[in-house]
Protein backbone atom coordinates (compact mmCIF):
# COMPACT_ATOMS: atom_id res chain seq x y z
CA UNK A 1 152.90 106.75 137.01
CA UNK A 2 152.63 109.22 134.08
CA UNK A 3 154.20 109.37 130.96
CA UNK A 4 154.17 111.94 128.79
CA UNK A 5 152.46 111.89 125.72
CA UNK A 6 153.99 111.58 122.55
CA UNK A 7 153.87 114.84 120.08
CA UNK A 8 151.41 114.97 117.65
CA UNK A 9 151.90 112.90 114.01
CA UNK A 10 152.53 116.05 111.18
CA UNK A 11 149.30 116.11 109.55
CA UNK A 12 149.06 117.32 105.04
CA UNK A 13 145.59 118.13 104.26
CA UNK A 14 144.01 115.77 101.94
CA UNK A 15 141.96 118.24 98.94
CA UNK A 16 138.99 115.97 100.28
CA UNK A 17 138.95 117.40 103.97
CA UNK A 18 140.47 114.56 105.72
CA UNK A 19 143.81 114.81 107.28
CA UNK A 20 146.12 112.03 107.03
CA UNK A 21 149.47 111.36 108.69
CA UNK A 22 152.49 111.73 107.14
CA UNK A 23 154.34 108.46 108.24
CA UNK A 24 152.37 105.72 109.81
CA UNK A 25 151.20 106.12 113.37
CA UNK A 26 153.23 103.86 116.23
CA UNK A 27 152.17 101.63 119.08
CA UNK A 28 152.93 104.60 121.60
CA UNK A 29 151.02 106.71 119.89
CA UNK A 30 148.05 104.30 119.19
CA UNK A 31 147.66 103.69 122.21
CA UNK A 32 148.07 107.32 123.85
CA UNK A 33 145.25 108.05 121.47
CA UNK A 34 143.12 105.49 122.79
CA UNK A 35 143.88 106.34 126.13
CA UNK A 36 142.62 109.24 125.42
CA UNK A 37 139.70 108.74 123.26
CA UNK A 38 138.31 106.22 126.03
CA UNK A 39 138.73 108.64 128.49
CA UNK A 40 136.18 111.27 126.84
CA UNK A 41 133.90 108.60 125.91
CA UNK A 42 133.72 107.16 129.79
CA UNK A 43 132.77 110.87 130.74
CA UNK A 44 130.04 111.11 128.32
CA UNK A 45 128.84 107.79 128.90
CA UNK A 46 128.96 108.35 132.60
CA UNK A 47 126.85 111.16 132.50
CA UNK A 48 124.46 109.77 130.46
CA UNK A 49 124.26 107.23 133.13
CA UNK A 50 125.26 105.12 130.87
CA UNK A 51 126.95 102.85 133.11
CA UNK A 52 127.57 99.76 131.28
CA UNK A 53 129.39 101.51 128.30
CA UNK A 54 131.03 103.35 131.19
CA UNK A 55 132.54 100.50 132.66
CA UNK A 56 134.18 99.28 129.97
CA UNK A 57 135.05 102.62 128.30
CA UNK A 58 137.28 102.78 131.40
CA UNK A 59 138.48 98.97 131.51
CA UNK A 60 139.81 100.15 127.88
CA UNK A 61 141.85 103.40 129.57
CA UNK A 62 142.94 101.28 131.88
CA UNK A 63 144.38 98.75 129.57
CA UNK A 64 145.90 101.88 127.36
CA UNK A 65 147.13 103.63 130.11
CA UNK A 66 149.55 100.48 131.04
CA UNK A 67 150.50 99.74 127.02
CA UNK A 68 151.74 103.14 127.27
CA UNK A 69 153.84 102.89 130.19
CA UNK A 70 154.65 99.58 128.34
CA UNK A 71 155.50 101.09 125.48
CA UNK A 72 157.09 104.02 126.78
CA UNK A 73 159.57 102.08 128.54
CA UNK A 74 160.73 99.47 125.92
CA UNK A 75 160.95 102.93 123.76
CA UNK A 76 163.48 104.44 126.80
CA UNK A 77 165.40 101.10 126.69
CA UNK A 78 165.74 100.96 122.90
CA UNK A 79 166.91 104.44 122.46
């Protein structure tokens, strides 16, 4: 099952470079960012033959993947 991602967080520029949210980020989108993130890391660290760091990069998808269906659906009951 698939959900779809939430929309980006409205980023301000900070003078220093760094972009900060305006409002603080929530568990959906935590965790759609890790889902993410730990998806791009398994694929480098698979093809680095990395396979340890591989492993678990995708145990942590995994684990994202179903806090955002989690998520998504408490969010779909709520509202």
């Amino acid at each position: 099952m698939t959900q779809k991602a939430p929309d980006p967080v409205p980023l301000v520029g900070d003078p220093d470079g760094d972009d900060i949210p305006q409002r603080p980020l929530t568990p959906l989108e935590i965790a759609s960012f890790v889902e993410s993130m730990a998806a791009e890391m398994r694929l480098m660290t698979r093809d680095a033959k990395l396979n340890a760091l591989s492993y678990f990069l995708e145990m942590v998808r995994v684990e994202a993947s179903a806090e955002v269906v989690r998520l998504a659906k408490a969010s779909e009951r709520a509202g």
